[in-house]
PDB file of N, CA and C in Angstrom:
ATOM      1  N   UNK A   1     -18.437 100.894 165.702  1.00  0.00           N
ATOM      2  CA  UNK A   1     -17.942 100.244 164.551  1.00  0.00           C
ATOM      3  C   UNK A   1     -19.079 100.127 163.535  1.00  0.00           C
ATOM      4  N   UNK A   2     -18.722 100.449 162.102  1.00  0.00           N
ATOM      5  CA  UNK A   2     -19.959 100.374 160.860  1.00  0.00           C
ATOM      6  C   UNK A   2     -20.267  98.908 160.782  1.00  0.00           C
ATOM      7  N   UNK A   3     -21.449  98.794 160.661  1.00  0.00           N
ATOM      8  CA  UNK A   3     -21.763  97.256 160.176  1.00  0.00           C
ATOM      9  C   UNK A   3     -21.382  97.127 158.966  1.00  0.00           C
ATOM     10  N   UNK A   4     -20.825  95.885 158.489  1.00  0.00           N
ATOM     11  CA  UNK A   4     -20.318  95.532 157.699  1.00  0.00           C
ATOM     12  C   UNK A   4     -21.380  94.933 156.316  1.00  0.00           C
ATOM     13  N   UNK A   5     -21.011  95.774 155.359  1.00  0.00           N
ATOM     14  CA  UNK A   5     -22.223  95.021 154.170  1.00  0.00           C
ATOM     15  C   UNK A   5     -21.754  93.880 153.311  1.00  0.00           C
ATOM     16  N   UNK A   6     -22.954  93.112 153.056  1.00  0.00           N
ATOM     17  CA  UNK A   6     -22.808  92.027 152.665  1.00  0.00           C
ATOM     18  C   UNK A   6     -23.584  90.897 152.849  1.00  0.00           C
ATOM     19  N   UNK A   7     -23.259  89.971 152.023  1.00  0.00           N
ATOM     20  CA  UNK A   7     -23.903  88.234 152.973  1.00  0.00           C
ATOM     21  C   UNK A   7     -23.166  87.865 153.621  1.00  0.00           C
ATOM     22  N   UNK A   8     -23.523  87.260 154.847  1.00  0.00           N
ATOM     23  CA  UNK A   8     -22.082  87.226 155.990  1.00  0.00           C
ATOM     24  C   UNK A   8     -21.672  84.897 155.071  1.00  0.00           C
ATOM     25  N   UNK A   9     -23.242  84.934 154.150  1.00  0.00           N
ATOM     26  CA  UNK A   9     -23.696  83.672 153.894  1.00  0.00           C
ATOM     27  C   UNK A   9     -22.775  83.085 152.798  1.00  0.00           C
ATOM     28  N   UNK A  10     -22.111  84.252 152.025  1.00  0.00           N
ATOM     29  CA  UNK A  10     -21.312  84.038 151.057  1.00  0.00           C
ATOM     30  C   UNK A  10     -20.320  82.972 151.204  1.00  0.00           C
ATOM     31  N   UNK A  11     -19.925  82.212 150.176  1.00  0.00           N
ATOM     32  CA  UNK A  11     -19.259  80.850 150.239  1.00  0.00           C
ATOM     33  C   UNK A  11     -17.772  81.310 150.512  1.00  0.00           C
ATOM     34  N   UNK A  12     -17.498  80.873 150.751  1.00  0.00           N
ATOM     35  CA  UNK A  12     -15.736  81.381 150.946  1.00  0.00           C
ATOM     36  C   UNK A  12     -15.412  80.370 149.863  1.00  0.00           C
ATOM     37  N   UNK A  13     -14.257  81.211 148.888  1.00  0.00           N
ATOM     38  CA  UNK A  13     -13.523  80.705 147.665  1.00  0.00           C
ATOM     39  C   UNK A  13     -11.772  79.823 148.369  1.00  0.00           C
ATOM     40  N   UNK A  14     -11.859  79.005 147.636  1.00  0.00           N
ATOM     41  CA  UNK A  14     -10.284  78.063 148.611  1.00  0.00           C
ATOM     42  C   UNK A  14      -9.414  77.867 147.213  1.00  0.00           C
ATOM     43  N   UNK A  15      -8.491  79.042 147.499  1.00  0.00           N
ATOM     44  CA  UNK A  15      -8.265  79.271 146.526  1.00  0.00           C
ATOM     45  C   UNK A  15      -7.102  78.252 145.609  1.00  0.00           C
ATOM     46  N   UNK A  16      -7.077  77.221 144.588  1.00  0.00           N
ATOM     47  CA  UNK A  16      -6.593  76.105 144.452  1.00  0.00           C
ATOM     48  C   UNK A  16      -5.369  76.502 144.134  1.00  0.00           C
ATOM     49  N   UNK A  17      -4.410  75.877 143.679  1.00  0.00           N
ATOM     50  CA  UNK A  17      -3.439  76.211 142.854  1.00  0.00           C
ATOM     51  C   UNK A  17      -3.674  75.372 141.602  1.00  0.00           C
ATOM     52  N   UNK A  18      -3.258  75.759 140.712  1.00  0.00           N
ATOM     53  CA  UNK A  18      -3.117  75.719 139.013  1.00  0.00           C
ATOM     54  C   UNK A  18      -1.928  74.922 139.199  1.00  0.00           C
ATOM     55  N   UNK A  19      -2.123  73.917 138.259  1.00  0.00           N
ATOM     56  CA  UNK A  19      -0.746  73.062 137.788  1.00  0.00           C
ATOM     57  C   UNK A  19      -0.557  73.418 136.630  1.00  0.00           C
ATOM     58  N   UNK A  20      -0.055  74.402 136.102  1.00  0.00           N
ATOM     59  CA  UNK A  20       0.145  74.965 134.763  1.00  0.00           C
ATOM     60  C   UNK A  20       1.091  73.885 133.781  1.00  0.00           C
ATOM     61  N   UNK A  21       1.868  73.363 134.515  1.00  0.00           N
ATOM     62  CA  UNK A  21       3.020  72.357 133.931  1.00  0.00           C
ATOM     63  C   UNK A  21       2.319  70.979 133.132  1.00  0.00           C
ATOM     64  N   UNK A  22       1.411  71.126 134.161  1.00  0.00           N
ATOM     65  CA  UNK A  22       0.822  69.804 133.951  1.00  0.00           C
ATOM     66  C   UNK A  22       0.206  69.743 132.770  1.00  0.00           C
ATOM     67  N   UNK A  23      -0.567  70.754 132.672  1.00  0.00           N
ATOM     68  CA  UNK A  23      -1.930  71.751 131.399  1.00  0.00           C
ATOM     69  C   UNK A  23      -0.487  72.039 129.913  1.00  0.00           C
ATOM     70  N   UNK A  24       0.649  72.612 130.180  1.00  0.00           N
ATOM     71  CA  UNK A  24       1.537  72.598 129.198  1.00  0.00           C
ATOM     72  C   UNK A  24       1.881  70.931 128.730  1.00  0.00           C
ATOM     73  N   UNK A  25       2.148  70.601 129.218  1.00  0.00           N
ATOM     74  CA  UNK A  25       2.350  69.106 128.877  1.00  0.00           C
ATOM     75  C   UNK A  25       0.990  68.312 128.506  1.00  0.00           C
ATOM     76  N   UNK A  26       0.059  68.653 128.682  1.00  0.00           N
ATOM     77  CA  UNK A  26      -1.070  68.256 127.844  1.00  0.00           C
ATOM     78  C   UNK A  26      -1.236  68.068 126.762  1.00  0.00           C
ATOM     79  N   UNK A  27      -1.037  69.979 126.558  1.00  0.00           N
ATOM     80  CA  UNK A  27      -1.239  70.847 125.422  1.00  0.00           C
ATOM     81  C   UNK A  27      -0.033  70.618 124.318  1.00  0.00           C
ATOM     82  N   UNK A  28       1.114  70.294 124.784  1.00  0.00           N
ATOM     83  CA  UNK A  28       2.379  69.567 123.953  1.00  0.00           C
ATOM     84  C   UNK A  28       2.151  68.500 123.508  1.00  0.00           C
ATOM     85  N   UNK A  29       1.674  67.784 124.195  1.00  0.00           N
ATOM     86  CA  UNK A  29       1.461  66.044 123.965  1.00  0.00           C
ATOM     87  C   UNK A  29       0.841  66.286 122.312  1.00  0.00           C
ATOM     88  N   UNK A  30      -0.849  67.064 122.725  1.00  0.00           N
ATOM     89  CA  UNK A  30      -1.762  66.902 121.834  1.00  0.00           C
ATOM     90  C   UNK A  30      -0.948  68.084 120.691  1.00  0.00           C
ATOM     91  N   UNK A  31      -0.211  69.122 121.149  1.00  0.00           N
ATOM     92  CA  UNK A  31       0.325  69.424 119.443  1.00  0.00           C
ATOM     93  C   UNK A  31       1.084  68.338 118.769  1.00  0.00           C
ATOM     94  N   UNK A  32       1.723  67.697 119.519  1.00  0.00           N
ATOM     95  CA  UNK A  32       2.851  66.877 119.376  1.00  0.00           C
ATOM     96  C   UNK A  32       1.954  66.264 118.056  1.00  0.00           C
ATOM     97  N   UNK A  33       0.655  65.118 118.734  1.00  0.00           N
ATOM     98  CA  UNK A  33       0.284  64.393 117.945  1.00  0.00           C
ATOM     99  C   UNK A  33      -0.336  65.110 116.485  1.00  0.00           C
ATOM    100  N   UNK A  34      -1.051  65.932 116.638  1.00  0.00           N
ATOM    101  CA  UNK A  34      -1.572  66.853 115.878  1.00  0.00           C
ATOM    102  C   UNK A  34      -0.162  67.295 114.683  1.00  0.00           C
ATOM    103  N   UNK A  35       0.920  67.506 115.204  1.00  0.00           N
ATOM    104  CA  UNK A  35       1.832  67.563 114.196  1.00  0.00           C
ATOM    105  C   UNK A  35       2.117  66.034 113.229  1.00  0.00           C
ATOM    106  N   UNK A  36       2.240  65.084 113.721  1.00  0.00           N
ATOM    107  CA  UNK A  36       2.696  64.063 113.641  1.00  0.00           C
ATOM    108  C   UNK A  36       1.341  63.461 112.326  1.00  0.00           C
ATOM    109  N   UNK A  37       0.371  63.928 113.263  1.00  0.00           N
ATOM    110  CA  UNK A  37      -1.047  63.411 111.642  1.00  0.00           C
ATOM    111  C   UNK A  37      -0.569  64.625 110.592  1.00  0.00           C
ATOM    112  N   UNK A  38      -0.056  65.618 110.547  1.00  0.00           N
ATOM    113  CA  UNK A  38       0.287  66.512 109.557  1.00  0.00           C
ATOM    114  C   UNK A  38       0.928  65.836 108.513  1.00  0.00           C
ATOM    115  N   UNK A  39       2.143  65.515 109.444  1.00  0.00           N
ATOM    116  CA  UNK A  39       3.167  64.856 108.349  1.00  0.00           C
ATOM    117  C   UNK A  39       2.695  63.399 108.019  1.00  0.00           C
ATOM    118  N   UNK A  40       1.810  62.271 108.377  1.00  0.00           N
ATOM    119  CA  UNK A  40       1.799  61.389 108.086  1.00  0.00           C
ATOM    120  C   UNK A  40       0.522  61.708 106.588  1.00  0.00           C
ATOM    121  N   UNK A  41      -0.302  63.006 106.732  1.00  0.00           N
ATOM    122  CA  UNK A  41      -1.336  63.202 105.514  1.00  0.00           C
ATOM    123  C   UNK A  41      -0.420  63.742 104.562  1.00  0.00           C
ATOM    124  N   UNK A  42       0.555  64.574 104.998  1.00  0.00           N
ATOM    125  CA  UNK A  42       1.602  65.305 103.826  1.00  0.00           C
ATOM    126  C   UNK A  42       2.330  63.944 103.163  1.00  0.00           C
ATOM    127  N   UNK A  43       2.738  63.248 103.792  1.00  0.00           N
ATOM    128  CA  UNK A  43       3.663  62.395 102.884  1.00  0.00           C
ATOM    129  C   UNK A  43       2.748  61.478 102.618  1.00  0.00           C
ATOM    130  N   UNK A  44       1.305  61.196 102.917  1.00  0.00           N
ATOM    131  CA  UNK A  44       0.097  60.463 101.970  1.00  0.00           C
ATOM    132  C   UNK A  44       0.309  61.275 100.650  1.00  0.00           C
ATOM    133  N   UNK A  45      -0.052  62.530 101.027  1.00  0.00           N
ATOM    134  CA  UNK A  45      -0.673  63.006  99.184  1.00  0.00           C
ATOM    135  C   UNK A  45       0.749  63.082  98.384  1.00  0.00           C
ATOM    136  N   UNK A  46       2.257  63.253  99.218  1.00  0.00           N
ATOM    137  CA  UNK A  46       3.143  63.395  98.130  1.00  0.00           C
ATOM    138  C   UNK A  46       3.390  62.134  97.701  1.00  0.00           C
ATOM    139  N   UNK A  47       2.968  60.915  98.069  1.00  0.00           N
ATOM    140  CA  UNK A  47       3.103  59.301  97.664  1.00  0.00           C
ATOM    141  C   UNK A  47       1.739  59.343  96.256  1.00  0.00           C
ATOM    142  N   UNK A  48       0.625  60.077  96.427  1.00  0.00           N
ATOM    143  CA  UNK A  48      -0.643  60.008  95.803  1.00  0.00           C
ATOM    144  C   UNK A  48      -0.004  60.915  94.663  1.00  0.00           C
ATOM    145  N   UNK A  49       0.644  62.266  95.079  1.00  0.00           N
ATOM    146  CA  UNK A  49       0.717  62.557  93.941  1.00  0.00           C
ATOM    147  C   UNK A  49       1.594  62.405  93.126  1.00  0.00           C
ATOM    148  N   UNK A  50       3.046  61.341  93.315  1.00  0.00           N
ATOM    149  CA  UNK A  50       3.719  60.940  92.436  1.00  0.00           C
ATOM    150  C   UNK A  50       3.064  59.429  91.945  1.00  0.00           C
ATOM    151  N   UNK A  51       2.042  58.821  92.584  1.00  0.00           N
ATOM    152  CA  UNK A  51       1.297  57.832  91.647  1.00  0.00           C
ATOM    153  C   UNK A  51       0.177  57.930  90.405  1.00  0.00           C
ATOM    154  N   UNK A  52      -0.265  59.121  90.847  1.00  0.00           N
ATOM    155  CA  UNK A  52      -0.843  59.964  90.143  1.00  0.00           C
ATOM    156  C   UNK A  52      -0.160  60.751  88.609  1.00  0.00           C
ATOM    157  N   UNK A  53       1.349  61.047  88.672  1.00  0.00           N
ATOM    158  CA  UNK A  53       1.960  61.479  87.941  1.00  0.00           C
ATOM    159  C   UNK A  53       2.126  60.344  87.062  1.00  0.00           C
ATOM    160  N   UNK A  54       2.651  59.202  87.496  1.00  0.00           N
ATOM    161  CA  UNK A  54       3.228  57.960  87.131  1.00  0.00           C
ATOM    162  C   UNK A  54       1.562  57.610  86.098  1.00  0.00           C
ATOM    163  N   UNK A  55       0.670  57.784  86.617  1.00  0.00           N
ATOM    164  CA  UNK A  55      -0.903  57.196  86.276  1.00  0.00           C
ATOM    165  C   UNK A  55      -0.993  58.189  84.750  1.00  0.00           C
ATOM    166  N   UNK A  56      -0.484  59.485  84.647  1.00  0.00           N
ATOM    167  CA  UNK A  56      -1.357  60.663  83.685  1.00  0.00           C
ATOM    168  C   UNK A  56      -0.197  60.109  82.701  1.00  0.00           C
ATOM    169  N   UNK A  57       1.221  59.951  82.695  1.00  0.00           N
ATOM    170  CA  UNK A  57       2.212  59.222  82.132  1.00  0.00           C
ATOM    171  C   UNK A  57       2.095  58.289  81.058  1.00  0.00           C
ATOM    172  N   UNK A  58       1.304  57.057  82.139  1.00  0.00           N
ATOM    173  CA  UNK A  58       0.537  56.023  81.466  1.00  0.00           C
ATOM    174  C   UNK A  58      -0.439  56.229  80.402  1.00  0.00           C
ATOM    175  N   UNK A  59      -1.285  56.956  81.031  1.00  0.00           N
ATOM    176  CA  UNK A  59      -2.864  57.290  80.041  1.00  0.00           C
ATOM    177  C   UNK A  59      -2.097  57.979  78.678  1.00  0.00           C
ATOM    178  N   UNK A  60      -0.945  58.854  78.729  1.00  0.00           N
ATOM    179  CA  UNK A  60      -0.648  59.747  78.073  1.00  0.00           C
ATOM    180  C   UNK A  60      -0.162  58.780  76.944  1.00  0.00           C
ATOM    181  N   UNK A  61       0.984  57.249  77.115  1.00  0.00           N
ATOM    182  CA  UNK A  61       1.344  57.135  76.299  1.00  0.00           C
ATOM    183  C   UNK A  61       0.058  55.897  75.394  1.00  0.00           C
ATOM    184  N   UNK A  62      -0.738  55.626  76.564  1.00  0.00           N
ATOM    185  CA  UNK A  62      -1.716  54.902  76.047  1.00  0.00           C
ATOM    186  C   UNK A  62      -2.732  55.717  74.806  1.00  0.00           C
ATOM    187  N   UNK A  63      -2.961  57.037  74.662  1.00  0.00           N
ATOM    188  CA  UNK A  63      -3.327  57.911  74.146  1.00  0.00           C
ATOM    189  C   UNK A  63      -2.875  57.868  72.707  1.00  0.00           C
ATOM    190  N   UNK A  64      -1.557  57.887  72.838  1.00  0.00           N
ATOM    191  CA  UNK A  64      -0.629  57.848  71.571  1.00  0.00           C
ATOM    192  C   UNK A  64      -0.628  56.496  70.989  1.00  0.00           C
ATOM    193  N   UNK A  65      -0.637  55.653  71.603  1.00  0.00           N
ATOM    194  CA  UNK A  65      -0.619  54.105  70.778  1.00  0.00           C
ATOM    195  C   UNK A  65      -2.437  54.247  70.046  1.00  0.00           C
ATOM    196  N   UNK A  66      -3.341  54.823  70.811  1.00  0.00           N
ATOM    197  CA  UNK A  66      -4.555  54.587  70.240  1.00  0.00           C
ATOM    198  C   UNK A  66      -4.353  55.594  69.188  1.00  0.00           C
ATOM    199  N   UNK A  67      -4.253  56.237  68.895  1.00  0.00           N
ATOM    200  CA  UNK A  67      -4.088  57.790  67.814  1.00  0.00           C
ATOM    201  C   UNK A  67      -3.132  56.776  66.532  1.00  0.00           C
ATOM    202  N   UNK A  68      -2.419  56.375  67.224  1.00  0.00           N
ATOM    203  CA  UNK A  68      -1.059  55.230  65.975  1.00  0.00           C
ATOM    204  C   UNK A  68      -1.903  54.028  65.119  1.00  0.00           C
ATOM    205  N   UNK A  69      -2.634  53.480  66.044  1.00  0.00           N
ATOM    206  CA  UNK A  69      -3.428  52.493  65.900  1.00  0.00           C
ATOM    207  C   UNK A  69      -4.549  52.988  65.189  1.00  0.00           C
ATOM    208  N   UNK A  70      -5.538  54.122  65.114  1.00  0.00           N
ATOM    209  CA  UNK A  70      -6.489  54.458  64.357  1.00  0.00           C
ATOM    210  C   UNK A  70      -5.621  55.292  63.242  1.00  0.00           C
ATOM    211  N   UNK A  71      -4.616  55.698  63.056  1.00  0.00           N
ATOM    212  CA  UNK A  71      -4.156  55.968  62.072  1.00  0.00           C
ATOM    213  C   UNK A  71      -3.555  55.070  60.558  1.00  0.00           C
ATOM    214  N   UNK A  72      -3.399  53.324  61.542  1.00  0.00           N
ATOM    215  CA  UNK A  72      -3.267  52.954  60.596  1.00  0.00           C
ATOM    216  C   UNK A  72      -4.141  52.223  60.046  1.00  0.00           C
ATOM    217  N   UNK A  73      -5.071  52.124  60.818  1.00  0.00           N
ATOM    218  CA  UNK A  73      -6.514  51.830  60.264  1.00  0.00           C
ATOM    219  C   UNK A  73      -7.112  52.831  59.345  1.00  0.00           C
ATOM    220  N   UNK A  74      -6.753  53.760  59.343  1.00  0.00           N
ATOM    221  CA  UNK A  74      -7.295  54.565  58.213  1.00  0.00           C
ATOM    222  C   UNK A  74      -6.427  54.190  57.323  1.00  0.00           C
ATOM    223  N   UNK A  75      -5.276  54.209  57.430  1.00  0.00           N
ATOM    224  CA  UNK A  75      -4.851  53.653  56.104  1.00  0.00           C
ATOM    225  C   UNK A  75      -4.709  52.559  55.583  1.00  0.00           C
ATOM    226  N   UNK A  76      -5.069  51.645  56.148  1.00  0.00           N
ATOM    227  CA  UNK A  76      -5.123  50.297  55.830  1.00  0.00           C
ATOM    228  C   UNK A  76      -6.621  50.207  54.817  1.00  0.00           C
ATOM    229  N   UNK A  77      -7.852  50.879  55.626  1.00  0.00           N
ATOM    230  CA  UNK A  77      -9.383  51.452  54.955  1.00  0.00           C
ATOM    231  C   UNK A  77      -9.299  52.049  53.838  1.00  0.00           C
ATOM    232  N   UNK A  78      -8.452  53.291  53.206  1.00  0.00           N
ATOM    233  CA  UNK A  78      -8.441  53.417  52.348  1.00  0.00           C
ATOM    234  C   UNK A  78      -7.568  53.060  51.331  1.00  0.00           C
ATOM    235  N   UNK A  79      -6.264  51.918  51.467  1.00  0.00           N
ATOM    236  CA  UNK A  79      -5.869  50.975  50.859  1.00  0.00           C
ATOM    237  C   UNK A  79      -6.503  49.842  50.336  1.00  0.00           C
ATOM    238  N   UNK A  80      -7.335  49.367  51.346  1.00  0.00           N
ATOM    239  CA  UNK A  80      -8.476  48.684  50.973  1.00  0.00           C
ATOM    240  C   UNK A  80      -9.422  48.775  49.343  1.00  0.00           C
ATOM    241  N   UNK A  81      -9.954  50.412  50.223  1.00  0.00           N
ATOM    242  CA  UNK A  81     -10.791  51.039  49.036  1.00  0.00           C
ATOM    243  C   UNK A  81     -10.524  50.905  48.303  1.00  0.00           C
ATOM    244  N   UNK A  82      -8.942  51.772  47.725  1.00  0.00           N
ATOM    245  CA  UNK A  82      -8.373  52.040  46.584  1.00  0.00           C
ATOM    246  C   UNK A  82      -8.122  50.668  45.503  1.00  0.00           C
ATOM    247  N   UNK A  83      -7.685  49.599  46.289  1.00  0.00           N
ATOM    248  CA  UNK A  83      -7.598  47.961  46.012  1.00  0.00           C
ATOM    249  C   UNK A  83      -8.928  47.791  45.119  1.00  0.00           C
ATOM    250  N   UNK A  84      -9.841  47.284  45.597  1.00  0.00           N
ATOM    251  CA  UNK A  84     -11.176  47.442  45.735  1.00  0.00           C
ATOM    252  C   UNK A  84     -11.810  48.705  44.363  1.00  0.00           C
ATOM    253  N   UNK A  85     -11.378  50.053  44.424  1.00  0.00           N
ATOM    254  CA  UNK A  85     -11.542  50.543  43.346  1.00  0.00           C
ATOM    255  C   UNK A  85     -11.018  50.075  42.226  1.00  0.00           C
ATOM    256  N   UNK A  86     -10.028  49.228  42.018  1.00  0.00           N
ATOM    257  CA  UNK A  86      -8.522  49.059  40.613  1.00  0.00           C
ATOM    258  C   UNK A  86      -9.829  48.193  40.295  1.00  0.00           C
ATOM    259  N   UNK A  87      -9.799  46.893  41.140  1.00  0.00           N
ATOM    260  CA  UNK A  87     -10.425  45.319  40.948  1.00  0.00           C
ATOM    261  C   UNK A  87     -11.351  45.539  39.861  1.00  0.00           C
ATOM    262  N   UNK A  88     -12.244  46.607  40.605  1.00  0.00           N
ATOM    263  CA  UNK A  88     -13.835  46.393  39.895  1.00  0.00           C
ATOM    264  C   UNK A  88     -13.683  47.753  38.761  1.00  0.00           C
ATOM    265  N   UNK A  89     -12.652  48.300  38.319  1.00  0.00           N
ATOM    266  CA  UNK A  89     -12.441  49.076  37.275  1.00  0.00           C
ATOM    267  C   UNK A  89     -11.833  48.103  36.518  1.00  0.00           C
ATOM    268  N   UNK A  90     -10.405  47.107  36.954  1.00  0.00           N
ATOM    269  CA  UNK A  90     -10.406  46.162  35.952  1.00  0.00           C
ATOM    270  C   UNK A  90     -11.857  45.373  35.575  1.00  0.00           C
ATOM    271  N   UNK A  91     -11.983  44.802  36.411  1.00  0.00           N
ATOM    272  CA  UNK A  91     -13.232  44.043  35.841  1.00  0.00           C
ATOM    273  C   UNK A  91     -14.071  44.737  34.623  1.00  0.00           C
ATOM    274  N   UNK A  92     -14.520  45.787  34.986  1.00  0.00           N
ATOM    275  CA  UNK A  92     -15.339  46.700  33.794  1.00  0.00           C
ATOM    276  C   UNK A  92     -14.603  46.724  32.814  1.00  0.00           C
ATOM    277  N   UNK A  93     -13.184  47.073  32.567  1.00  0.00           N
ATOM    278  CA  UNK A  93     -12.071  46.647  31.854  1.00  0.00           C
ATOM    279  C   UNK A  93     -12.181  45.394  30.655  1.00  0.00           C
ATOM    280  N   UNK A  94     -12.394  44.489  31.547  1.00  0.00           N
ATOM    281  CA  UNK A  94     -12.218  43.115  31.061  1.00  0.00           C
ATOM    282  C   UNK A  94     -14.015  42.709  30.145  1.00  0.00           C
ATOM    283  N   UNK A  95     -14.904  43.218  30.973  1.00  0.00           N
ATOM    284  CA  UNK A  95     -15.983  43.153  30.336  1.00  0.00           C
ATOM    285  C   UNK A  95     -16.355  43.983  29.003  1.00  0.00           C
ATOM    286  N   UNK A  96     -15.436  44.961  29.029  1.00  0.00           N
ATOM    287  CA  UNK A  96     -16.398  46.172  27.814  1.00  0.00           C
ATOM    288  C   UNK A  96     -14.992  44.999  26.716  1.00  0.00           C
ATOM    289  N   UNK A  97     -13.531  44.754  27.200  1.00  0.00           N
ATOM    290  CA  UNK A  97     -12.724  44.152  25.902  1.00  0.00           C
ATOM    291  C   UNK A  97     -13.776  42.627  25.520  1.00  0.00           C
ATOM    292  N   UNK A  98     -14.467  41.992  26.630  1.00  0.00           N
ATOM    293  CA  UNK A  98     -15.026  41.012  26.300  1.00  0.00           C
ATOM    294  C   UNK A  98     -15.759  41.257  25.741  1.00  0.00           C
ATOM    295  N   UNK A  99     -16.801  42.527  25.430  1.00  0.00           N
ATOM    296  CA  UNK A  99     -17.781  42.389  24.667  1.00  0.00           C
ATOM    297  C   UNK A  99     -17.700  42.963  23.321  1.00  0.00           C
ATOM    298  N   UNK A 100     -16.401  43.829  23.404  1.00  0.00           N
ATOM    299  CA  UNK A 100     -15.907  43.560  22.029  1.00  0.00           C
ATOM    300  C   UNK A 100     -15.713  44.970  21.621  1.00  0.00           C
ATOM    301  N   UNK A 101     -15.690  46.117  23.019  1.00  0.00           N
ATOM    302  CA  UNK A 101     -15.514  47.442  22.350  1.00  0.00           C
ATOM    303  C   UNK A 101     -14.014  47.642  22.463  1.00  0.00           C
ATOM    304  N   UNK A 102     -13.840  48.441  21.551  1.00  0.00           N
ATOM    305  CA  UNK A 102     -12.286  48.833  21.504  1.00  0.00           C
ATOM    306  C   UNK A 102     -11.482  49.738  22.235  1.00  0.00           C
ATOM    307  N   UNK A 103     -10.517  50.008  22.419  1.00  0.00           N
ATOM    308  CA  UNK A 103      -9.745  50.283  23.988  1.00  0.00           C
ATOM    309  C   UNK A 103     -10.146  52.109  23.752  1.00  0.00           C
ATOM    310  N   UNK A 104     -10.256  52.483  22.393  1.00  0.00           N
ATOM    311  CA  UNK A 104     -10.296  53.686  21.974  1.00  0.00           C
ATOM    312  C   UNK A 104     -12.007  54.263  22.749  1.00  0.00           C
ATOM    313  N   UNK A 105     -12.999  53.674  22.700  1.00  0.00           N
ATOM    314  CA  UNK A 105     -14.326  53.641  23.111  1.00  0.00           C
ATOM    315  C   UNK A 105     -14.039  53.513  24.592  1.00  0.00           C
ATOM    316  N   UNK A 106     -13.381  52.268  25.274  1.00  0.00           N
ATOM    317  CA  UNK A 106     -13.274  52.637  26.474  1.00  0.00           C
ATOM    318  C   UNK A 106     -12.474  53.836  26.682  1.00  0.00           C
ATOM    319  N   UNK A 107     -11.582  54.211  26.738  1.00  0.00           N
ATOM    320  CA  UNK A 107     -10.996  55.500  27.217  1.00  0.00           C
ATOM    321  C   UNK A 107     -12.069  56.532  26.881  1.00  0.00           C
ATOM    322  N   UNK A 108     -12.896  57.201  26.324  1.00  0.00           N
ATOM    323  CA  UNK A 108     -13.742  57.713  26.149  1.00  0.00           C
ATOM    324  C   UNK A 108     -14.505  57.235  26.937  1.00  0.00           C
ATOM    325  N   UNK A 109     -14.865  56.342  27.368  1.00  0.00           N
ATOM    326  CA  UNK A 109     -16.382  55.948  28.472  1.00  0.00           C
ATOM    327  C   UNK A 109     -15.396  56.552  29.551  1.00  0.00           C
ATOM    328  N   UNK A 110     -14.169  56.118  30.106  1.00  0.00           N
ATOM    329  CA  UNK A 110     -13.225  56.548  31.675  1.00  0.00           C
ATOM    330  C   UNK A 110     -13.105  57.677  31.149  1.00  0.00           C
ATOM    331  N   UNK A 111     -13.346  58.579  30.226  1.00  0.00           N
ATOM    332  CA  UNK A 111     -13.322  60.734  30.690  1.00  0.00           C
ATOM    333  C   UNK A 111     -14.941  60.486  30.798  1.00  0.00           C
TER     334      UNK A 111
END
């Protein structure tokens, strides 16, 4: 008989059985949860991004009241002015009749 090659020292393997069921049901559990944080971040950002919509909305009409508001400040500023221009043209008015020139001389000084 051939001698046999090898380590006679070699460990002997025992060979287990696999609980595959067990390892599937793991692996379900943890998609399970893994799905479940999906949808709880998806319906975060669609809550974020209709507050967000609601937010650009806001700014937008706040935008327009400031634009309304410096618009009528400009015109209120150069109502002002214009006020303000008559006054002190009357006044000059009133000073050149006070001092005794005639309306014909002023109109000639105003070209």
């Amino acid at each position: 008989m051939p001698r046999p090659k090898g380590s006679k020292n070699k460990p002997k393997t025992i060979k287990t059985t696999v609980d595959f069921a067990a390892q599937l049901a793991e692996k379900q559990s943890a998609k399970e949860a893994v799905a479940a944080e999906i949808a709880s971040i998806t319906a975060n950002i669609n809550a974020l991004k209709a507050d967000l919509k609601t937010k650009k909305a806001e700014l937008k009409s706040i935008d327009k009241e400031i634009a309304r508001i410096e618009a009528k400040k400009v015109k209120a500023e150069t109502k002002a002015a214009e006020s303000a221009k008559k006054a002190e043209a009357e006044d000059v008015l009133k000073k050149l009749l006070a001092s005794g020139v005639s309306a014909d001389e002023i109109l000639e000084k105003l070209k």
